[in-house]
Protein backbone atom coordinates (compact mmCIF):
# COMPACT_ATOMS: atom_id res chain seq x y z
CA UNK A 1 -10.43 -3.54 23.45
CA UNK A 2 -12.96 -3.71 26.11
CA UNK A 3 -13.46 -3.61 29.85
CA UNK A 4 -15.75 -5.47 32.16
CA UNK A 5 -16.83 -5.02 35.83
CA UNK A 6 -18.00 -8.64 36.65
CA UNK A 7 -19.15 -10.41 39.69
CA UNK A 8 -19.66 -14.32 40.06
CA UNK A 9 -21.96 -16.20 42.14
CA UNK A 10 -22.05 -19.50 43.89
CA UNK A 11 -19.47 -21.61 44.97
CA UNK A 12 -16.81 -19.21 44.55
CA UNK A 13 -14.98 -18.97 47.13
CA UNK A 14 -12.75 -21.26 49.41
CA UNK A 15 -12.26 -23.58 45.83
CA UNK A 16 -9.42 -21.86 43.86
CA UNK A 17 -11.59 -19.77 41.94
CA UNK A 18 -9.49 -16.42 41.96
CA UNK A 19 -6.73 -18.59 41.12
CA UNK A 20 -8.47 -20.11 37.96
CA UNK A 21 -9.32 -17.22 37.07
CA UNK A 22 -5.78 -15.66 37.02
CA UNK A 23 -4.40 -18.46 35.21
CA UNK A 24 -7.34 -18.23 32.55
CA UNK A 25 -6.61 -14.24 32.04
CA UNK A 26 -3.00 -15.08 31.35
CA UNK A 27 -3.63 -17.82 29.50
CA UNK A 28 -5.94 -15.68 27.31
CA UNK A 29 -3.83 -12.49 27.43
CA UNK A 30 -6.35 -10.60 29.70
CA UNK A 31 -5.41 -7.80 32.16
CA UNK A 32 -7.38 -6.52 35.30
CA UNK A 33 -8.13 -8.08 39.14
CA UNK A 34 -10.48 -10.59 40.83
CA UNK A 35 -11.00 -10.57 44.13
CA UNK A 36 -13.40 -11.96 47.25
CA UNK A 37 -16.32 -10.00 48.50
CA UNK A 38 -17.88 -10.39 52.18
CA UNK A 39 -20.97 -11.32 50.53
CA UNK A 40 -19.75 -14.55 49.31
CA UNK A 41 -19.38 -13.42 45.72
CA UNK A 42 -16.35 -12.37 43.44
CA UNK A 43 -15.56 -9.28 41.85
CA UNK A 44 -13.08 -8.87 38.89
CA UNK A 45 -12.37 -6.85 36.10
CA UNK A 46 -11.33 -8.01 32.51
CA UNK A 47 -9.46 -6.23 30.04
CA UNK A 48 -8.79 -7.57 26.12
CA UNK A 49 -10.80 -8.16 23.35
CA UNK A 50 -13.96 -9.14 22.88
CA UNK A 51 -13.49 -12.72 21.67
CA UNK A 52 -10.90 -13.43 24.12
CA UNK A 53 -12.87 -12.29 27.10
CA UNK A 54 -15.94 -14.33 25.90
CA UNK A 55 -13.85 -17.41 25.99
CA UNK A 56 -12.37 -16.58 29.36
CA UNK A 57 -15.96 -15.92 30.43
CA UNK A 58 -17.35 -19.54 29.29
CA UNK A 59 -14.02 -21.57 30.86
CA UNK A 60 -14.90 -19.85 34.49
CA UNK A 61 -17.01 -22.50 35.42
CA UNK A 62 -14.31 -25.42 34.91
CA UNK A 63 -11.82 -24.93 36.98
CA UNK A 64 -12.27 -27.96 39.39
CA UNK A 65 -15.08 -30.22 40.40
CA UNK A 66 -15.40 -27.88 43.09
CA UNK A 67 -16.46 -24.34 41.64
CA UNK A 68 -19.90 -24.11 40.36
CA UNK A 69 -20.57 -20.92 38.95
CA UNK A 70 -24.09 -19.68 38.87
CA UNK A 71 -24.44 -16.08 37.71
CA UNK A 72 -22.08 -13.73 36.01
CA UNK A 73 -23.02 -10.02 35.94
CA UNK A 74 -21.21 -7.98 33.72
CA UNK A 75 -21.41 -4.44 32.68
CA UNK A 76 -18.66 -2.43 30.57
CA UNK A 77 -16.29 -0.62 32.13
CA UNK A 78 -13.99 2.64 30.80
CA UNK A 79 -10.60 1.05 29.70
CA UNK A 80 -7.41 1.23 31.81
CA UNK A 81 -4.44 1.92 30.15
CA UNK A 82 -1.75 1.23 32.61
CA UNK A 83 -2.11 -2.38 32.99
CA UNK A 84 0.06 -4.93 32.21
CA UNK A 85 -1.24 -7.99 34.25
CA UNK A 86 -4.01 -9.82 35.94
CA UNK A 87 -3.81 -10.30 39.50
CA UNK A 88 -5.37 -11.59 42.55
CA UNK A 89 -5.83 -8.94 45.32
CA UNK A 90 -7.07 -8.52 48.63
């Protein structure tokens, strides 16, 4: 198991991107968060395996004709053990 701090840029927000991204963590059995920042970029953290997050990772960027993902930043994170879900928060 492994944790990520990660934070998208480009057309990221005001498309559904948060959204995609929840369904894509539950889809791949992920836990954590993703949510806006003022600075136009998103923040999330990802918690499963390492296979499962490197597929989430690489489907990011198809959500809908309009997201456009141009830079993901991640960097590993200490594990949470409390989680049961990803979520969108505010």
């Amino acid at each position: 198991m492994l944790r990520y701090s990660i934070l998208v840029s480009g057309r990221v927000q005001g498309v559904g991107f948060r959204y995609h991204a929840q369904y894509l963590a539950n889809q791949h059995g992920l836990t954590g968060w993703v949510k806006n920042l003022d600075n136009g970029m998103v923040s999330m953290e990802v918690q499963g395996t390492k296979e499962r997050i490197a597929l989430f990772l690489s489907e990011l960027g198809s959500g809908n004709r309009f997201i456009r993902v141009d830079q993901v930043v991640k960097k590993e994170q200490e594990l949470q053990g409390s989680e049961n879900e990803f979520r969108v928060i505010y």
